[in-house]
N, C-alpha and C. Protein backbone atom coordinates (compact mmCIF):
# COMPACT_ATOMS: atom_id res chain seq x y z
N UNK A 1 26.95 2.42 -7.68
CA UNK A 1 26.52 2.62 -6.31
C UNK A 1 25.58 1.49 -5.91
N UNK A 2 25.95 0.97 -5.23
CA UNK A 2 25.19 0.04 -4.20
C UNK A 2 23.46 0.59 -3.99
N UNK A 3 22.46 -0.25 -4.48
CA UNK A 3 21.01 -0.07 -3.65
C UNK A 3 20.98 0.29 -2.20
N UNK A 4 19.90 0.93 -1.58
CA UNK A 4 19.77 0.78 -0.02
C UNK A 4 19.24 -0.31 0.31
N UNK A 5 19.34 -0.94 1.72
CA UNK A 5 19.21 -2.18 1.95
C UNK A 5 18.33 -1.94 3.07
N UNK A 6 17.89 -2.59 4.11
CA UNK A 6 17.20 -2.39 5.24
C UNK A 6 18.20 -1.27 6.04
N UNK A 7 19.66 -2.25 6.36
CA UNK A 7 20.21 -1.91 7.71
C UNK A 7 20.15 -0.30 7.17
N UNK A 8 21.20 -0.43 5.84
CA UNK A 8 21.76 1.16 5.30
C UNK A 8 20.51 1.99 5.53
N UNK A 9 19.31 1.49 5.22
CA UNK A 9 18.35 3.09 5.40
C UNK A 9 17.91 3.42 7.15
N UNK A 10 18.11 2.37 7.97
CA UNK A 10 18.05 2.03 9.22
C UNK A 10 19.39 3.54 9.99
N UNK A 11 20.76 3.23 8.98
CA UNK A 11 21.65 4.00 9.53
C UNK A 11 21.42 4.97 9.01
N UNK A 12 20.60 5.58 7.78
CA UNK A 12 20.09 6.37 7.27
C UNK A 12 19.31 7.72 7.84
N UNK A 13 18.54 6.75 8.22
CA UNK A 13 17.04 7.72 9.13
C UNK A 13 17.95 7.75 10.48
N UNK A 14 18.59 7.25 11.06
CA UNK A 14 19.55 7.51 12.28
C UNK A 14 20.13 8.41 12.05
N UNK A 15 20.79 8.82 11.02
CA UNK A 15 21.81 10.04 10.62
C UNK A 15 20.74 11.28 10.88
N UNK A 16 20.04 11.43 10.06
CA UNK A 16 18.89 12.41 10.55
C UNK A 16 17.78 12.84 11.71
N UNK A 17 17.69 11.58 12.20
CA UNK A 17 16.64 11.35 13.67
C UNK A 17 17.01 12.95 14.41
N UNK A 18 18.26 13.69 14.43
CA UNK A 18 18.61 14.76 15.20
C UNK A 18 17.98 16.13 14.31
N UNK A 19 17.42 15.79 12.96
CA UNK A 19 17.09 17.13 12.65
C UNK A 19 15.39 16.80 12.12
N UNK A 20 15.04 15.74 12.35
CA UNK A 20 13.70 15.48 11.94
C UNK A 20 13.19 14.44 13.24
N UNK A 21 11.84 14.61 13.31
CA UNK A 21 11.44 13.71 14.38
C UNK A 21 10.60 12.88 13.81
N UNK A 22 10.78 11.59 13.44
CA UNK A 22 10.27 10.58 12.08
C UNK A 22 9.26 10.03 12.78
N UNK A 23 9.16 10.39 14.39
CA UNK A 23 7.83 9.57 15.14
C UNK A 23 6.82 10.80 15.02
N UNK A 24 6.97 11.82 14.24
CA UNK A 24 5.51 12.99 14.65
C UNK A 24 5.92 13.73 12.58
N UNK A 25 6.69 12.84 12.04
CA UNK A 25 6.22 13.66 10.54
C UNK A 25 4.71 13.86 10.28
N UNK A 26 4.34 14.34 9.43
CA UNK A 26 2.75 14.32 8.61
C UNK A 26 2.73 13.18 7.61
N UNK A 27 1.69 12.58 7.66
CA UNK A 27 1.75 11.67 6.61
C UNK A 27 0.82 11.73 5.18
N UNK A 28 0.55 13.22 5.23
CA UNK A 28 0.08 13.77 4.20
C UNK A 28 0.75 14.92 3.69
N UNK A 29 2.27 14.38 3.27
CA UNK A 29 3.02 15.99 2.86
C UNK A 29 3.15 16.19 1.76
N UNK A 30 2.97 16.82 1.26
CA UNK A 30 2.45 17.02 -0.37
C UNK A 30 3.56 16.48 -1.24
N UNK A 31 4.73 17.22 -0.25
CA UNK A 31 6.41 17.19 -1.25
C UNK A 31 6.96 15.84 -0.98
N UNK A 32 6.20 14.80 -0.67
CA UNK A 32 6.60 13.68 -0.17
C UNK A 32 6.05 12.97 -1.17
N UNK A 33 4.69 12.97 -0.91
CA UNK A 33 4.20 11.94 -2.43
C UNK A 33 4.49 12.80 -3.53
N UNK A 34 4.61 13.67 -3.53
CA UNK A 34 5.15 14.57 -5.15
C UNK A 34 6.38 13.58 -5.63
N UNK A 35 7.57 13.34 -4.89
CA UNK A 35 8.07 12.64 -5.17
C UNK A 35 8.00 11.27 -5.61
N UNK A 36 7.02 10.08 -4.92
CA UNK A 36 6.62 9.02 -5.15
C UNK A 36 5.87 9.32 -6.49
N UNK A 37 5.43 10.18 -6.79
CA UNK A 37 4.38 10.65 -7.96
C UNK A 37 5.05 10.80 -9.28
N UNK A 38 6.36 10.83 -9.00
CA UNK A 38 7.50 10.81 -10.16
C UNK A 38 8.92 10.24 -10.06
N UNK A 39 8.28 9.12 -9.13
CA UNK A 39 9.01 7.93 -9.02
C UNK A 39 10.75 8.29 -8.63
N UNK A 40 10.85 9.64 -7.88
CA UNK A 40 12.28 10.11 -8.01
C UNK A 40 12.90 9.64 -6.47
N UNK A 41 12.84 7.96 -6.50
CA UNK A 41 13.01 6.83 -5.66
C UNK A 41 14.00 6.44 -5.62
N UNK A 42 15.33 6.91 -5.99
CA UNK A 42 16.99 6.26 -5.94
C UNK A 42 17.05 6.98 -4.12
N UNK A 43 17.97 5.75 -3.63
CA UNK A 43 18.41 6.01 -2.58
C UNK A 43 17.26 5.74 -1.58
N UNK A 44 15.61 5.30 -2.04
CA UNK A 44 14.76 4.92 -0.69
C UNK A 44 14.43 3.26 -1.22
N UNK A 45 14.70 3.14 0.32
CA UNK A 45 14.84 1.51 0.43
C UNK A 45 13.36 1.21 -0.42
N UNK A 46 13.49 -0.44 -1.20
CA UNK A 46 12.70 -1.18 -1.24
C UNK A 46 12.01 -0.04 -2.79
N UNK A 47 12.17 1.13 -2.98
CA UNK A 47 11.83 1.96 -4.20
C UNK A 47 12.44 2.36 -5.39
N UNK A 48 13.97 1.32 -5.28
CA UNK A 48 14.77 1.91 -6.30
C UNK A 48 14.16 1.02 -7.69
N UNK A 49 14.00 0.71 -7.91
CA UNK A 49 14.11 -0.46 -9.22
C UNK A 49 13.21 -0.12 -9.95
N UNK A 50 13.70 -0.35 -11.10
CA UNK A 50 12.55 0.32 -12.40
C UNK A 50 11.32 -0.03 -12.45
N UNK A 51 11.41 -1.09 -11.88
CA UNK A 51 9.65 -2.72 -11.37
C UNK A 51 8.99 -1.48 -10.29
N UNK A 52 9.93 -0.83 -9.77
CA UNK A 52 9.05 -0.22 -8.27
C UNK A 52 8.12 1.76 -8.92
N UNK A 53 9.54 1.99 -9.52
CA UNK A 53 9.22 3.52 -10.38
C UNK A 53 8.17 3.34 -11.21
N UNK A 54 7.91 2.42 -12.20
CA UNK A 54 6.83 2.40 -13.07
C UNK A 54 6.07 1.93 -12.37
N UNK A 55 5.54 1.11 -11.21
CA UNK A 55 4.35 0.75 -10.04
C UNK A 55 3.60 2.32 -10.02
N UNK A 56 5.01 3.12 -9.35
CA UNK A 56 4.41 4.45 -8.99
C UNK A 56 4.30 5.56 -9.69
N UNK A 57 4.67 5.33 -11.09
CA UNK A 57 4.28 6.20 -12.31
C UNK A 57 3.19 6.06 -12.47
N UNK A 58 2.71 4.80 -12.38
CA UNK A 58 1.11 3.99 -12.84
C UNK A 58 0.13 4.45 -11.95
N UNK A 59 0.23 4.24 -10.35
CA UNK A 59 -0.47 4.53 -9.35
C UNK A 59 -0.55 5.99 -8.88
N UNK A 60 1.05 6.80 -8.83
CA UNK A 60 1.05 8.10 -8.48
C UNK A 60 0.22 8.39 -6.95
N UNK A 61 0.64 7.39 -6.07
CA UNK A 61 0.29 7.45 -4.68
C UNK A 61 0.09 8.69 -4.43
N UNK A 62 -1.71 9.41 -3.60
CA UNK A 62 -1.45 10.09 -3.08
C UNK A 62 -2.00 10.10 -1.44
N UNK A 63 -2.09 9.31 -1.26
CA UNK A 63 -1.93 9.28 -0.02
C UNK A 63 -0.92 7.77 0.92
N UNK A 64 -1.27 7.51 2.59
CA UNK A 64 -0.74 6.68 3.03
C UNK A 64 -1.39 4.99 2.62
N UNK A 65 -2.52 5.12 2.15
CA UNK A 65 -3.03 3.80 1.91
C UNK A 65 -2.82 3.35 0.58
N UNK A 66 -2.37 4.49 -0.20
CA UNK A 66 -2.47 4.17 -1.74
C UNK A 66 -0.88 3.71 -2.07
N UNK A 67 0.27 4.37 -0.96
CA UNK A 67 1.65 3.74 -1.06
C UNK A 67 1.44 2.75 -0.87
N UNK A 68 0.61 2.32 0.44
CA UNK A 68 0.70 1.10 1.10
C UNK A 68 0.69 -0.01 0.26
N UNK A 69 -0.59 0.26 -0.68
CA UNK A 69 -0.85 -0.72 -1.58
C UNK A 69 -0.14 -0.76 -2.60
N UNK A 70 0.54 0.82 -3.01
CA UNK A 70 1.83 0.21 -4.29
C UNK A 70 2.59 -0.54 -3.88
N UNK A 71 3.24 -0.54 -2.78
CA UNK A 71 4.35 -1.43 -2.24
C UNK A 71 4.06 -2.94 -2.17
N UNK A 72 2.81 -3.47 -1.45
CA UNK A 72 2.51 -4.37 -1.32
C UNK A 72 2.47 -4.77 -3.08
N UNK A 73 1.80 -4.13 -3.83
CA UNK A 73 1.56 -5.04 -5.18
C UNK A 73 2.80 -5.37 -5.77
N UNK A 74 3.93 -4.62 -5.19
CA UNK A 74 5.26 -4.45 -5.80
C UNK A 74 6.28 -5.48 -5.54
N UNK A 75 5.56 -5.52 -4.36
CA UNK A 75 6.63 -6.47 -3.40
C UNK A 75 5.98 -7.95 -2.44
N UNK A 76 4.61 -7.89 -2.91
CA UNK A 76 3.33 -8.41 -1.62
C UNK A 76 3.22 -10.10 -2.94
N UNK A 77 2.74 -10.68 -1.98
CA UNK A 77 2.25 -12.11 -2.92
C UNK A 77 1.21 -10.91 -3.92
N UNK A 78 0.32 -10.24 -3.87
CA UNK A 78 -0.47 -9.98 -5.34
C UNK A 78 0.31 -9.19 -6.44
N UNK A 79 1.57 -9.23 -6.48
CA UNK A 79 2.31 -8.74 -6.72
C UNK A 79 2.01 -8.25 -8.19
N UNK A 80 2.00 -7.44 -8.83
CA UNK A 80 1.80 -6.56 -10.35
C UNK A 80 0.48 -7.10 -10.97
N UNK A 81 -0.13 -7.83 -11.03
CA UNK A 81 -1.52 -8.13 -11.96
C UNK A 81 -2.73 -7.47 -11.24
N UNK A 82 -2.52 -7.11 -10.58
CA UNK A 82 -3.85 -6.61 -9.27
C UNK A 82 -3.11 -4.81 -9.66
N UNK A 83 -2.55 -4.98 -9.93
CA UNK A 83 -1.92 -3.25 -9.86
C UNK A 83 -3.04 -2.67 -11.02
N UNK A 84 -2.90 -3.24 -12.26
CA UNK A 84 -3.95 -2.36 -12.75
C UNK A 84 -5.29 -2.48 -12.94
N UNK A 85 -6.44 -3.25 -11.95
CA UNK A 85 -7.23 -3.31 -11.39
C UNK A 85 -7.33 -2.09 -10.10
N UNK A 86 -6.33 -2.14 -9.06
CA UNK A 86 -6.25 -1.26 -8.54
C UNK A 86 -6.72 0.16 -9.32
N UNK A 87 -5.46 0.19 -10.36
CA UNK A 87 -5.58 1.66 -11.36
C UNK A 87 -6.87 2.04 -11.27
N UNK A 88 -7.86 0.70 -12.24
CA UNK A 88 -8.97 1.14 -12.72
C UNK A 88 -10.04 1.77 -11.91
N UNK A 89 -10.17 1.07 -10.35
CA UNK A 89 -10.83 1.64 -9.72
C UNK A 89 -11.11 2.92 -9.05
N UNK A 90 -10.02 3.52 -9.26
CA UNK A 90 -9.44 4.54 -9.19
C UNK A 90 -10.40 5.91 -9.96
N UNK A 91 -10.47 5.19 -11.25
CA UNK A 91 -11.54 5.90 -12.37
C UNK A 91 -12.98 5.65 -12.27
N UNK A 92 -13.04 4.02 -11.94
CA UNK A 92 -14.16 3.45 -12.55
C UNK A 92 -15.54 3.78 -11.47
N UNK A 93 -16.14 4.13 -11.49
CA UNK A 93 -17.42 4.81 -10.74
C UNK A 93 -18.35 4.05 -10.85
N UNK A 94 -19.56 3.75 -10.26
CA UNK A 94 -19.64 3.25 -8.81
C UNK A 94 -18.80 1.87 -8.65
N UNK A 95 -18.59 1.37 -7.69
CA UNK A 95 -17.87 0.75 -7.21
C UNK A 95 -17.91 -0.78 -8.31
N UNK A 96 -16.77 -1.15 -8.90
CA UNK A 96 -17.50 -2.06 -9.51
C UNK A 96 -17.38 -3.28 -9.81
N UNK A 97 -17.44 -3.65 -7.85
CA UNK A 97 -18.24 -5.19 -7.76
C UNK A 97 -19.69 -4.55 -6.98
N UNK A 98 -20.57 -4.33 -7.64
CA UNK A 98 -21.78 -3.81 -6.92
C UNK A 98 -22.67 -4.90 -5.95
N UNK A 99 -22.10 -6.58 -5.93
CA UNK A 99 -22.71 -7.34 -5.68
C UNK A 99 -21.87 -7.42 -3.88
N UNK A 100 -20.80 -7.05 -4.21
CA UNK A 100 -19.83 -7.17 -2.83
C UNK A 100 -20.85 -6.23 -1.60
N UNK A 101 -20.66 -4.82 -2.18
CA UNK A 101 -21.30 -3.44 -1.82
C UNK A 101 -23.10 -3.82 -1.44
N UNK A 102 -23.68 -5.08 -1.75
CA UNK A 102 -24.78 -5.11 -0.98
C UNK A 102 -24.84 -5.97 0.47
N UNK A 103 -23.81 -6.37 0.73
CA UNK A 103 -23.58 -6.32 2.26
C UNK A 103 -22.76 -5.34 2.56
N UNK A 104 -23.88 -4.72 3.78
CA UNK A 104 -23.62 -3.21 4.44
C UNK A 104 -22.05 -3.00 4.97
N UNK A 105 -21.48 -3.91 5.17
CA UNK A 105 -19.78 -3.42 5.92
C UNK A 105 -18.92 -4.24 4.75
N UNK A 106 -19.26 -4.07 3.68
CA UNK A 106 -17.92 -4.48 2.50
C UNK A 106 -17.23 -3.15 2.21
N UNK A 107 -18.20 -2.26 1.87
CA UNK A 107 -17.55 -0.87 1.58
C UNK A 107 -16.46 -0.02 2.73
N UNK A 108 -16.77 -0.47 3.49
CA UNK A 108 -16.05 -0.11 4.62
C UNK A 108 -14.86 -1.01 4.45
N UNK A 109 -15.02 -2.27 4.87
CA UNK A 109 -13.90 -3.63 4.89
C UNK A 109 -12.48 -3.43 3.31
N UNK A 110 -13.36 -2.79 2.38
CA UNK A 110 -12.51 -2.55 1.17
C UNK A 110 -12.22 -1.20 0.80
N UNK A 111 -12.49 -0.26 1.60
CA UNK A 111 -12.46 1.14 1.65
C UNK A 111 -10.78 1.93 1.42
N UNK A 112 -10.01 1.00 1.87
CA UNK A 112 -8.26 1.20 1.69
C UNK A 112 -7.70 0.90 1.05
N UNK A 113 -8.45 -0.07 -0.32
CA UNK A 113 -7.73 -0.84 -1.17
C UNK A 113 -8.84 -0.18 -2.77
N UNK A 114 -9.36 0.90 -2.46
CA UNK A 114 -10.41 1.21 -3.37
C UNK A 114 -11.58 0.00 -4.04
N UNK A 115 -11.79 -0.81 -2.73
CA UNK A 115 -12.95 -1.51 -3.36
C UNK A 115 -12.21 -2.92 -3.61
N UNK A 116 -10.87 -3.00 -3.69
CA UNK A 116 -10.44 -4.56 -4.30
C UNK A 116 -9.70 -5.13 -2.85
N UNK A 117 -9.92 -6.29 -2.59
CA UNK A 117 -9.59 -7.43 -1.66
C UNK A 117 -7.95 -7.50 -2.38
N UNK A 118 -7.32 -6.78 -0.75
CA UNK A 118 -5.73 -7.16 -1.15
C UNK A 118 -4.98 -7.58 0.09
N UNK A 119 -5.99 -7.20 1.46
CA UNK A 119 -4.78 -7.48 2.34
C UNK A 119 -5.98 -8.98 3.04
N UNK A 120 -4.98 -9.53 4.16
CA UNK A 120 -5.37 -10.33 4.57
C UNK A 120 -6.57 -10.48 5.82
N UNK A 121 -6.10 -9.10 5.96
CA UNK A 121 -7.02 -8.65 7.43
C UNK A 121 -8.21 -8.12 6.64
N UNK A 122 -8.34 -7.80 5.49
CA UNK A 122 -9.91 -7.84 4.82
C UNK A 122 -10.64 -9.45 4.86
N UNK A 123 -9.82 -10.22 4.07
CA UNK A 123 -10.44 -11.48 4.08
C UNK A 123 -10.69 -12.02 5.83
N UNK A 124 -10.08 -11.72 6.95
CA UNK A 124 -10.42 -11.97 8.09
C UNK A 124 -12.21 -11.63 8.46
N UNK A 125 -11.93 -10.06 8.09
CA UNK A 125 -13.24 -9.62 8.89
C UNK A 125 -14.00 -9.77 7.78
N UNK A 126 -14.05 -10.16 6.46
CA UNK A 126 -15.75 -10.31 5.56
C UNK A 126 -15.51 -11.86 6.05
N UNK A 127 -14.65 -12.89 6.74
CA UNK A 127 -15.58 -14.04 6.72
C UNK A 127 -16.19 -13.88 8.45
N UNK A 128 -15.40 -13.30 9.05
CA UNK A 128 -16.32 -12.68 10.21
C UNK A 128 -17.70 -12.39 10.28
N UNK A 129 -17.96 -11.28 8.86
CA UNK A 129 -18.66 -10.44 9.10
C UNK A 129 -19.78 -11.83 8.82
N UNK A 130 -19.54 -12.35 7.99
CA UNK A 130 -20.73 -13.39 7.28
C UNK A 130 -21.04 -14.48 8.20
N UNK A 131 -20.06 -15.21 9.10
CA UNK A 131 -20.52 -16.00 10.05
C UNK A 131 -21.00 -15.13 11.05
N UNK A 132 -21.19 -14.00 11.29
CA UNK A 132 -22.14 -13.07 12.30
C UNK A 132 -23.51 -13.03 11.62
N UNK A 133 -23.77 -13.16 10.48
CA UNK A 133 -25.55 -12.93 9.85
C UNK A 133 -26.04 -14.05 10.06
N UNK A 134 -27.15 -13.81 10.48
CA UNK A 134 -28.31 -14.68 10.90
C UNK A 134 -28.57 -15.13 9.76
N UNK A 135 -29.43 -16.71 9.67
CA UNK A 135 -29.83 -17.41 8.26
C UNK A 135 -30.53 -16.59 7.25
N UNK A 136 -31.41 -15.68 7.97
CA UNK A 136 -32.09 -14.64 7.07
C UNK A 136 -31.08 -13.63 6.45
N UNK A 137 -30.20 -12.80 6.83
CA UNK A 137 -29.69 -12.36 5.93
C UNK A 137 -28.51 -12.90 5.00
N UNK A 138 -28.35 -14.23 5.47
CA UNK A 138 -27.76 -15.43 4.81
C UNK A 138 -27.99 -15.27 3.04
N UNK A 139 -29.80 -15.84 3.78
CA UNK A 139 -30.90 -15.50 2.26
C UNK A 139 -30.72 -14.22 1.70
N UNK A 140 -30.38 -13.19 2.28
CA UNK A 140 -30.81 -12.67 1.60
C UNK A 140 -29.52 -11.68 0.71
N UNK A 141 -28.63 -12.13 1.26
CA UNK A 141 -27.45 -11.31 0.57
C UNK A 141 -26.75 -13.11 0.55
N UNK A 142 -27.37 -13.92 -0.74
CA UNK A 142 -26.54 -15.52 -0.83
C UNK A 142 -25.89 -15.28 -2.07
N UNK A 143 -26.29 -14.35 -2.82
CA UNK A 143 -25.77 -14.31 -4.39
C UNK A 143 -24.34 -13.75 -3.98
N UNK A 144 -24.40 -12.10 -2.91
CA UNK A 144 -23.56 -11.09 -2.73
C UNK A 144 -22.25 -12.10 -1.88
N UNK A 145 -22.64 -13.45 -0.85
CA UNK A 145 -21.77 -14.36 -0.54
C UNK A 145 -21.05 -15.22 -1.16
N UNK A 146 -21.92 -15.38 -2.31
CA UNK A 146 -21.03 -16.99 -3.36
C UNK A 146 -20.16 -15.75 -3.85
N UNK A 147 -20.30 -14.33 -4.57
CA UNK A 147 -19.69 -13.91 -5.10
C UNK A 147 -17.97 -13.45 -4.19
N UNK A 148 -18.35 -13.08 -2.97
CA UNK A 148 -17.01 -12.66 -2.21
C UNK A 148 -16.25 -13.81 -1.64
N UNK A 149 -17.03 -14.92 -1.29
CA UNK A 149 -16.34 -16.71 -1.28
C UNK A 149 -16.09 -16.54 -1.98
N UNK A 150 -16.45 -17.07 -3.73
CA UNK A 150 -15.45 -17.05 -4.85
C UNK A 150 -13.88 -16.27 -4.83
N UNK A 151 -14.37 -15.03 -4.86
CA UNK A 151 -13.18 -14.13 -4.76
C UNK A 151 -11.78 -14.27 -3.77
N UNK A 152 -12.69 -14.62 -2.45
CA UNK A 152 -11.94 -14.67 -1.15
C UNK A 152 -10.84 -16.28 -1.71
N UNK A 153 -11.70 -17.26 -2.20
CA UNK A 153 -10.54 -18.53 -2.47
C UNK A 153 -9.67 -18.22 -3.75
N UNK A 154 -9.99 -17.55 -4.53
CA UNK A 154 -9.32 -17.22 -5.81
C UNK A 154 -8.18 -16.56 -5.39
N UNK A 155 -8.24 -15.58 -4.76
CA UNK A 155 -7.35 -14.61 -4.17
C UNK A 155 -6.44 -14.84 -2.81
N UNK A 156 -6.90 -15.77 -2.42
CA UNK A 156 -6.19 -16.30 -1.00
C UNK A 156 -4.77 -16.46 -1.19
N UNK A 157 -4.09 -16.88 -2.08
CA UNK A 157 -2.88 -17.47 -1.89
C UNK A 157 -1.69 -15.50 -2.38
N UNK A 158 -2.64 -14.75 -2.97
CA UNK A 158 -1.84 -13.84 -3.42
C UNK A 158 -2.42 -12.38 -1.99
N UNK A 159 -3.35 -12.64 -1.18
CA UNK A 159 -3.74 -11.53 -0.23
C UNK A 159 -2.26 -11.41 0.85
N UNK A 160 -1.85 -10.20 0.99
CA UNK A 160 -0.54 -10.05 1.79
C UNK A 160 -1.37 -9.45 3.42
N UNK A 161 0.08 -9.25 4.36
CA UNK A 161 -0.30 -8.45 6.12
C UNK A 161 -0.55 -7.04 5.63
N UNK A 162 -2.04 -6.27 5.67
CA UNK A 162 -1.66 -4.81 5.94
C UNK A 162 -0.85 -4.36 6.89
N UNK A 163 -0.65 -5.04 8.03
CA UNK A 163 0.17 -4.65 9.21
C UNK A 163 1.69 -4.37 8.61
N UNK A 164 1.80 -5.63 8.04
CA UNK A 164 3.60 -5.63 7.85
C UNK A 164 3.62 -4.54 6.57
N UNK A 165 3.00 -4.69 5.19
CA UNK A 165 3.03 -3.45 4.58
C UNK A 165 2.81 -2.02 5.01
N UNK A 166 2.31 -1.70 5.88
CA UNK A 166 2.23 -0.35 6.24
C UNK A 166 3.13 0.02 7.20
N UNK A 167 3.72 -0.96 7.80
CA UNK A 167 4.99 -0.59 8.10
C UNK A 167 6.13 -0.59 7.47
N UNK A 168 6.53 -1.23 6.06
CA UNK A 168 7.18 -0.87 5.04
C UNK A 168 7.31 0.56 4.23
N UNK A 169 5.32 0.73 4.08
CA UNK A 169 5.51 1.94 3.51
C UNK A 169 5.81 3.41 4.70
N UNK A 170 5.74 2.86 5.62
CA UNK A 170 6.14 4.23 6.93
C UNK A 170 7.54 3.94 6.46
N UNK A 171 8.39 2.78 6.46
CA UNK A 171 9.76 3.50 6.65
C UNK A 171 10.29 3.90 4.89
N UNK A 172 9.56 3.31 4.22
CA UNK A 172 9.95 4.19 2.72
C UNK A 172 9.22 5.73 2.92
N UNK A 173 8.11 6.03 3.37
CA UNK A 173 7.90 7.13 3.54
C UNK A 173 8.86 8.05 4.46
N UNK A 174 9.88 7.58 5.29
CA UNK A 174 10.29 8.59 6.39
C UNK A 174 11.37 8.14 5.24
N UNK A 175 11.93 7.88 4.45
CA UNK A 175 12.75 8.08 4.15
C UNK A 175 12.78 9.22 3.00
N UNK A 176 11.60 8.90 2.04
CA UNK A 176 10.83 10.01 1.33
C UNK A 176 10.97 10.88 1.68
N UNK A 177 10.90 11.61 2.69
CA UNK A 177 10.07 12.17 3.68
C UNK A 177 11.92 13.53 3.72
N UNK A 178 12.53 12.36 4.12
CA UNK A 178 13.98 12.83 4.08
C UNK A 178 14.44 13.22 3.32
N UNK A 179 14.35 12.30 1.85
CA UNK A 179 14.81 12.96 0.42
C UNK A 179 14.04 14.63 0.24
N UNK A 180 12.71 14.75 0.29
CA UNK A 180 12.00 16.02 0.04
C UNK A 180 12.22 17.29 0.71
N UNK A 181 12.74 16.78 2.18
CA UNK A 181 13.12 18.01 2.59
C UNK A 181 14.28 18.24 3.26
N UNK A 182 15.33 17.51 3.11
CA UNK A 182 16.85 17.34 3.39
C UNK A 182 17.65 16.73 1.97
N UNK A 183 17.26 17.32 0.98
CA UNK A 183 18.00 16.59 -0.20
C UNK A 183 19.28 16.48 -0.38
N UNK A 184 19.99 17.95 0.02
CA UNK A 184 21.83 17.58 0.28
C UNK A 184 22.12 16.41 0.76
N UNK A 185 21.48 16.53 2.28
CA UNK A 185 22.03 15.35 3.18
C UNK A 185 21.65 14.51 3.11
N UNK A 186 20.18 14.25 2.51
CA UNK A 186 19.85 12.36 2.08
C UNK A 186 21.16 12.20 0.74
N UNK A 187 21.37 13.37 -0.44
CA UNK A 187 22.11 12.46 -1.25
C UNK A 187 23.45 12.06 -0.49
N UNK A 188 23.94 13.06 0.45
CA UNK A 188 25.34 12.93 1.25
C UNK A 188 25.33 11.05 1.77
N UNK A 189 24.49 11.09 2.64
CA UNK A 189 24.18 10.03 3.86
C UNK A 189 24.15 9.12 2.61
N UNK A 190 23.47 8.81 1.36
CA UNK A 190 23.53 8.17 1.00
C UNK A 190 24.49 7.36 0.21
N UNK A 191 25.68 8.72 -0.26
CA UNK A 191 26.47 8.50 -0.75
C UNK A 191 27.78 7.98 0.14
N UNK A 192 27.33 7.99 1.19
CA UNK A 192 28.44 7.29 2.31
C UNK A 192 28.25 6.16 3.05
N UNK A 193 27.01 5.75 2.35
CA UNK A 193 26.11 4.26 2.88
C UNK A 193 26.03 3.45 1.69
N UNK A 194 26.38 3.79 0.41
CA UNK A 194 25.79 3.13 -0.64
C UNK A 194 27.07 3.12 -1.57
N UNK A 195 28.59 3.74 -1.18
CA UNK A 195 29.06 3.72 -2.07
C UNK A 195 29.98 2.06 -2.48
């Protein structure tokens, strides 16, 4: 059987659009990441491949920001070495670049990625945020700056679009979304798109 491809899951979620309304799902449905949570991903675009199942064996997404970011590591320039960094933070208590976290809007700026610099629109607004401080708090958070410069050039060439990933993971999620609670007819639809 043929993978799903863009168009096929495109004619996919079209087949269903009449019994689900994919512009007002929940994006906290339990039986949705239950699935991503055990990687039972044949037939959703961009999730079939054993590279993508063990991402989400590892991560066990449970929410919309935590797909977001499996996908991106899966598929994004930071692609798999940042994944289990991700993991760790996950566990690792208090936050632990503690030097980032002493300028007041990092925790916020890294709040979707559990603390680690992955998308690009983070690196936008911390160099924002830093050409907005006055010379004094320049001084006074200069250690907490060389440290997120460092990071910010180290990491530049592998930071991906949250925009364009989270619209990846919406349409692997509505397709999710489909498998969990139309399973006849996602395997049907699929088996007439994929054979």
């Amino acid at each position: 059987m043929k993978r799903m491809n863009d168009e096929r899951a495109k004619q996919m979620l079209a087949f269903a659009a009449g019994k689900i309304d994919f512009d007002n799902i929940p994006l906290d449905d339990r039986e949705t990441y239950e699935l991503f949570q055990r990687a039972d991903t044949d037939g959703i675009f961009m999730m079939e491949s054993e590279w993508d199942k063990y991402d989400l064996l590892q991560v066990k997404p449970k929410n919309f920001d935590e797909l977001t970011a499996t996908i991106a590591m899966s598929h994004g320039l930071a692609i798999n070495p940042y994944l289990y960094t991700y993991i760790k933070l996950e566990h690792i208590k208090p936050f632990s670049y503690p030097r980032f976290v002493e300028m007041p809007i990092m925790k916020d700026v890294l709040s979707d990625t559990r603390g680690m610099l992955l998308w690009k629109e983070q690196k936008e607004d911390i160099l924002e945020y830093i050409d907005s401080l006055s010379e004094e708090e320049k001084e006074q958070y200069k250690i907490a700056i060389r440290i997120v410069l460092l990071e910010i050039e180290l990491r530049s060439r592998t930071l991906s679009s949250r925009k364009f990933f989270r619209g990846r993971a919406l349409f692997c999620y509505k397709m999710a979304y489909m498998k969990a609670h139309m399973p006849s007819e996602f395997e049907e639809y699929r088996q007439i798109l994929c054979k």
